[in-house]
N, C-alpha and C. Protein backbone atom coordinates (compact mmCIF):
# COMPACT_ATOMS: atom_id res chain seq x y z
N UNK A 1 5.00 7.64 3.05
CA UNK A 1 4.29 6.81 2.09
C UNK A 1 3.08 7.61 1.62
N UNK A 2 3.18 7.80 0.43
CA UNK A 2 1.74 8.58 0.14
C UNK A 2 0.64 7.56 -0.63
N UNK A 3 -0.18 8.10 -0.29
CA UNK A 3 -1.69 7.21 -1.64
C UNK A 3 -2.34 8.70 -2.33
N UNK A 4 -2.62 7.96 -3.17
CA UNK A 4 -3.62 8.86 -4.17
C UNK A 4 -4.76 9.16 -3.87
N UNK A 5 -5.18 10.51 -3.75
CA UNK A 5 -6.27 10.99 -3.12
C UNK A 5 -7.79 10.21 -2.94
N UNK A 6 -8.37 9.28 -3.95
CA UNK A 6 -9.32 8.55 -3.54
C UNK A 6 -8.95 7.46 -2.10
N UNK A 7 -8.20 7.16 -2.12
CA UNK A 7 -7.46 6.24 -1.34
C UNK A 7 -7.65 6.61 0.46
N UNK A 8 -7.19 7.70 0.60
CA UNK A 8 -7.27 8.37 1.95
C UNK A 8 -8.23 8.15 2.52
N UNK A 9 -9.50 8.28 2.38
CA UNK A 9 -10.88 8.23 3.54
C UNK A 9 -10.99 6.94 4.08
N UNK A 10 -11.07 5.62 2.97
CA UNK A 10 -11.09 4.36 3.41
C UNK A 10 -9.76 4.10 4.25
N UNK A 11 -8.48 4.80 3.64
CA UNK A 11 -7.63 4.50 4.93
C UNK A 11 -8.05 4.86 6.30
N UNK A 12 -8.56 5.78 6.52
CA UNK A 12 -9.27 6.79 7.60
C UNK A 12 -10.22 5.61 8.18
N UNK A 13 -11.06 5.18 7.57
CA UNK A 13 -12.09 4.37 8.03
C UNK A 13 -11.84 3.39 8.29
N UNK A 14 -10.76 2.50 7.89
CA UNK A 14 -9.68 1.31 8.15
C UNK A 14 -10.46 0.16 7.42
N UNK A 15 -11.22 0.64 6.35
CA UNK A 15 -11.46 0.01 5.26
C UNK A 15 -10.23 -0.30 4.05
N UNK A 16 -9.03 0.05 4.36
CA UNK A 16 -7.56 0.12 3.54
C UNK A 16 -6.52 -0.49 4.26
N UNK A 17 -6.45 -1.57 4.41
CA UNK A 17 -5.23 -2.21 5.97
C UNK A 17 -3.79 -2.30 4.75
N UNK A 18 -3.63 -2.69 3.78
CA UNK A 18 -2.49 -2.94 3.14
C UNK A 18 -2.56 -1.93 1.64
N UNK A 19 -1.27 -2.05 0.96
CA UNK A 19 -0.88 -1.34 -0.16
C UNK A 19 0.28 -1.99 -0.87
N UNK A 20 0.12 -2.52 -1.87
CA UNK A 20 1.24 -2.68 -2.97
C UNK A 20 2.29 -1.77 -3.07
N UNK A 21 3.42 -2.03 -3.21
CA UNK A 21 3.97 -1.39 -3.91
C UNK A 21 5.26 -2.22 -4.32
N UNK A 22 5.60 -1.18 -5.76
CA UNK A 22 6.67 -1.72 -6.71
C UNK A 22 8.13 -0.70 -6.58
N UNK A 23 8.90 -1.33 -5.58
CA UNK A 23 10.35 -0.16 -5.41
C UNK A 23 11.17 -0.95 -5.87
N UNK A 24 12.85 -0.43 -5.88
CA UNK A 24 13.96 -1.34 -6.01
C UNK A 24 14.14 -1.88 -4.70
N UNK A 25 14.07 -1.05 -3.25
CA UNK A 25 14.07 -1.16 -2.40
C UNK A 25 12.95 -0.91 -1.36
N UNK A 26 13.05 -1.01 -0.12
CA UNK A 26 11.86 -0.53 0.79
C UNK A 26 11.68 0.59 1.00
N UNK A 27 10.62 1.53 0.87
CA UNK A 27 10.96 2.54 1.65
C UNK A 27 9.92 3.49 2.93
N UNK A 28 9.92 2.08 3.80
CA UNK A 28 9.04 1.80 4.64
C UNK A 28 9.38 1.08 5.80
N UNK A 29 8.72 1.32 7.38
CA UNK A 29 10.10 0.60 7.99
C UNK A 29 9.08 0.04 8.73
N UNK A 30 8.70 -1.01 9.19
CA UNK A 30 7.97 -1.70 10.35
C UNK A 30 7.82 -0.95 11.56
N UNK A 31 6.63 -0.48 12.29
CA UNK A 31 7.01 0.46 13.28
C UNK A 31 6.80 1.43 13.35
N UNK A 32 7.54 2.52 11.93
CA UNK A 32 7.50 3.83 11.67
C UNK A 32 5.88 4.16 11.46
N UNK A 33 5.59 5.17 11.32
CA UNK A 33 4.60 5.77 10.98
C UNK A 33 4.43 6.81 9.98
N UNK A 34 3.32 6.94 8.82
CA UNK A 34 4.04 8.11 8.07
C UNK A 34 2.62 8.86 8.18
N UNK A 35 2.37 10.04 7.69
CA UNK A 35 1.57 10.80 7.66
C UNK A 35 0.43 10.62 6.59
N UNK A 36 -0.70 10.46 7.20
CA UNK A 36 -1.78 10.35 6.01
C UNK A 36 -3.15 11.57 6.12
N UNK A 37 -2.87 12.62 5.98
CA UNK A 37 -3.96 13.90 6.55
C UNK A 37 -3.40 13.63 7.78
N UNK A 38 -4.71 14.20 8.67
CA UNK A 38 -4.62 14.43 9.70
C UNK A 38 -3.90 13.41 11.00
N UNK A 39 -3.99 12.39 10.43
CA UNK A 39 -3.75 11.12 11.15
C UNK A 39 -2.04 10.41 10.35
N UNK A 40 -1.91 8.99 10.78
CA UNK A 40 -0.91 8.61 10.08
C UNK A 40 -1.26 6.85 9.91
N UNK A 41 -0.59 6.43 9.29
CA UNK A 41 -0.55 4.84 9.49
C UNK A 41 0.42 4.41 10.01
N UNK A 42 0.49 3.08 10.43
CA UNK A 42 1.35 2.92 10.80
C UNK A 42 1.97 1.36 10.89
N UNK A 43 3.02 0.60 10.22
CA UNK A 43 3.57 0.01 9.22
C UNK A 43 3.48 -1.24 10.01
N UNK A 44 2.13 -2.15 10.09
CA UNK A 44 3.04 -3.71 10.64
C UNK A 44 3.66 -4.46 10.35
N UNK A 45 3.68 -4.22 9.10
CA UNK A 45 4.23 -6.09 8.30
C UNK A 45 4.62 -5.41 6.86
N UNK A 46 5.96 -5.89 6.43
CA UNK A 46 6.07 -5.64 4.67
C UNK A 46 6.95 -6.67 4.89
N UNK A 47 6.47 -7.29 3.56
CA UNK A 47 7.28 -8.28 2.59
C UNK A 47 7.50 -8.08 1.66
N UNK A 48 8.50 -9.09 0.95
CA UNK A 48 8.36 -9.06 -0.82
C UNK A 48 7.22 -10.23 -1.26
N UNK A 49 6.70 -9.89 -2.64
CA UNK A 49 5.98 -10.98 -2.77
C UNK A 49 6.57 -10.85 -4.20
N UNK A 50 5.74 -11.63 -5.07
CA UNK A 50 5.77 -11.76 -6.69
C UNK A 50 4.57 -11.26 -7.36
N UNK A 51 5.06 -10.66 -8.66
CA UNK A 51 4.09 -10.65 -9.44
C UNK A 51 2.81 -11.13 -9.21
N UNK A 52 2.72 -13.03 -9.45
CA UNK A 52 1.51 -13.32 -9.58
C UNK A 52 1.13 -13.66 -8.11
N UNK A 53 1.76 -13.29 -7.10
CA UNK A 53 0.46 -13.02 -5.87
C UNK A 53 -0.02 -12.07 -5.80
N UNK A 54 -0.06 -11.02 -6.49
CA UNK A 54 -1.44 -10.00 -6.70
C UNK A 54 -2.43 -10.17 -7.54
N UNK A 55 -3.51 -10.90 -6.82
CA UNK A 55 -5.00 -11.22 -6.90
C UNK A 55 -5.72 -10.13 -7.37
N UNK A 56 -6.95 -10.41 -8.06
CA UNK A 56 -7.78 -9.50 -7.50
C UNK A 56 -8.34 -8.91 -6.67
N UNK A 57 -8.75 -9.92 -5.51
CA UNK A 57 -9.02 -10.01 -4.01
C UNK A 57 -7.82 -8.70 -3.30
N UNK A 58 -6.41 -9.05 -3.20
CA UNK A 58 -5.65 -8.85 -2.70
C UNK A 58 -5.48 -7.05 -3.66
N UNK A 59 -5.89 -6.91 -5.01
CA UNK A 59 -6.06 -5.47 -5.50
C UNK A 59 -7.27 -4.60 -4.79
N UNK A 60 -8.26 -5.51 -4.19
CA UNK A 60 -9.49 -4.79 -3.73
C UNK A 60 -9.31 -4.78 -2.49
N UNK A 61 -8.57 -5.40 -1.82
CA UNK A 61 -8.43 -5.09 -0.04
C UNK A 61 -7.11 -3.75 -0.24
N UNK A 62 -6.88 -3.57 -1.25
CA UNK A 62 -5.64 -2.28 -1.28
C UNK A 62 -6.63 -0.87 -1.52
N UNK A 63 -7.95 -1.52 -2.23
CA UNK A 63 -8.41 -0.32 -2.64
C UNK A 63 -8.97 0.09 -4.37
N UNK A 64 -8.49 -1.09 -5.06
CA UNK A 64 -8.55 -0.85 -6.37
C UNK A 64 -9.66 -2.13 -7.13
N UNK A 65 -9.92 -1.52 -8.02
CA UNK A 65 -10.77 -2.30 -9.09
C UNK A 65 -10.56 -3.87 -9.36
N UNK A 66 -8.63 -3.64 -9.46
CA UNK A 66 -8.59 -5.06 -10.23
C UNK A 66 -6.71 -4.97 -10.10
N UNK A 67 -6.40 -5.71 -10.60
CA UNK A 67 -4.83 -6.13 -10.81
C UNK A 67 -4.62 -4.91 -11.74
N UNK A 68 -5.11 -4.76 -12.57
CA UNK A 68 -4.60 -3.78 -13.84
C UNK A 68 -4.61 -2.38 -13.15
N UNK A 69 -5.87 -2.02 -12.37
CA UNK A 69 -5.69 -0.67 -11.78
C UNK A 69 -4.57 -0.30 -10.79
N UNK A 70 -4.41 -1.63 -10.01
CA UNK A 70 -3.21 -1.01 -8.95
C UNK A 70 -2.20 -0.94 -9.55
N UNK A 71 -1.62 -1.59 -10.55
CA UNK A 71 -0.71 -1.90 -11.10
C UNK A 71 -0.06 -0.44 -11.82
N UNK A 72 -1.14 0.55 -12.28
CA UNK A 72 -1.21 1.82 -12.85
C UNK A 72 -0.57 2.72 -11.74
N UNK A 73 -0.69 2.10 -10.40
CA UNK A 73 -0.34 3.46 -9.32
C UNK A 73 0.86 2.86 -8.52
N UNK A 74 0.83 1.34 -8.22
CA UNK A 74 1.50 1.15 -7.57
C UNK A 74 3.29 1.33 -7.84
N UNK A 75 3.80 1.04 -9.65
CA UNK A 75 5.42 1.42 -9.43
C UNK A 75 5.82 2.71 -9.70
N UNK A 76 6.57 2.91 -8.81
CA UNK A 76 7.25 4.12 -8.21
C UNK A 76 8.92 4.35 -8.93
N UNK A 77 9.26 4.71 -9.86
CA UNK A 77 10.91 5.22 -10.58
C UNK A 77 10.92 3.50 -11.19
N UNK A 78 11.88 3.56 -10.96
CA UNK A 78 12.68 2.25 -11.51
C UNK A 78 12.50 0.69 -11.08
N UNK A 79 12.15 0.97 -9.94
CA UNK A 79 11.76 -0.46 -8.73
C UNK A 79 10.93 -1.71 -9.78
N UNK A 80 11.55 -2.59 -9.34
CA UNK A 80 11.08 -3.97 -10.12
C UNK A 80 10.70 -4.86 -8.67
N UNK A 81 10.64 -5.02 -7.55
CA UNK A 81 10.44 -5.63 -6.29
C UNK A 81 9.36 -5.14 -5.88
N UNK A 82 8.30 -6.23 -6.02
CA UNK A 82 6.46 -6.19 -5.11
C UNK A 82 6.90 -6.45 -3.98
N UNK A 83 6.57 -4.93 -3.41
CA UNK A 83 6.33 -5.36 -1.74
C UNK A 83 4.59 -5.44 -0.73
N UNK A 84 4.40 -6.04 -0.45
CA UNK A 84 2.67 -5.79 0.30
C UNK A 84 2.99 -4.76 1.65
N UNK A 85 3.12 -4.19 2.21
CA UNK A 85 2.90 -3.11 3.03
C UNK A 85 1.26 -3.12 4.03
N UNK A 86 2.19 -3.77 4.91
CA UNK A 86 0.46 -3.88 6.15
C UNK A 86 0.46 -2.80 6.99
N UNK A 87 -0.58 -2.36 7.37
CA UNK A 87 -0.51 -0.88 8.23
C UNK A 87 -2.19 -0.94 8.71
N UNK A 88 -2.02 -0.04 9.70
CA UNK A 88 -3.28 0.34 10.41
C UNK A 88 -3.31 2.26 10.39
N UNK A 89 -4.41 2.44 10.65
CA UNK A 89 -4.34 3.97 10.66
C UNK A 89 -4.29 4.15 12.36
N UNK A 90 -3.71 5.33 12.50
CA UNK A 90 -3.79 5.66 13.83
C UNK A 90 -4.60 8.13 13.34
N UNK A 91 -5.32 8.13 14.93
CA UNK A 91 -5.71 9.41 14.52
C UNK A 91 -4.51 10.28 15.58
């Protein structure tokens, strides 16, 4: 799972617990862990949600300005399915 370079430190600091994202499918597994620098996160909880449960609130606990900004990073190819992605960092 990657984030965009502003993104990383607050993950680090565990100021970043969740992340949007827009796939066809998951590609993220409960459990797994993926690499974030030096450290990794590591995946508690993903669901699907909808469109309009991304808040603003819920854009700023990801990390972003507003609905419109995550929205710019979060879909990935073709994917039409909001998933929320919960994670913790581990070092």
């Amino acid at each position: 799972m990657q984030f965009t370079k502003r993104l990383r430190d607050p993950i680090r600091r565990g100021e970043i617990t969740c992340s949007i994202r827009i796939w066809k499918r998951p590609h993220v597994r409960v459990g797994h862990s993926y690499k974030v620098g030096a450290g990794s996160i590591v995946v508690d909880k993903i669901r699907q949600i909808q469109f309009d449960d991304i808040t603003s609130a819920l854009a700023r606990r990801s990390g972003f300005a507003g609905v419109a900004d995550l929205l710019k990073i979060a879909k990935h190819g073709a994917g039409e399915t909001v998933y929320l992605v919960e994670f913790h960092y581990e070092k």
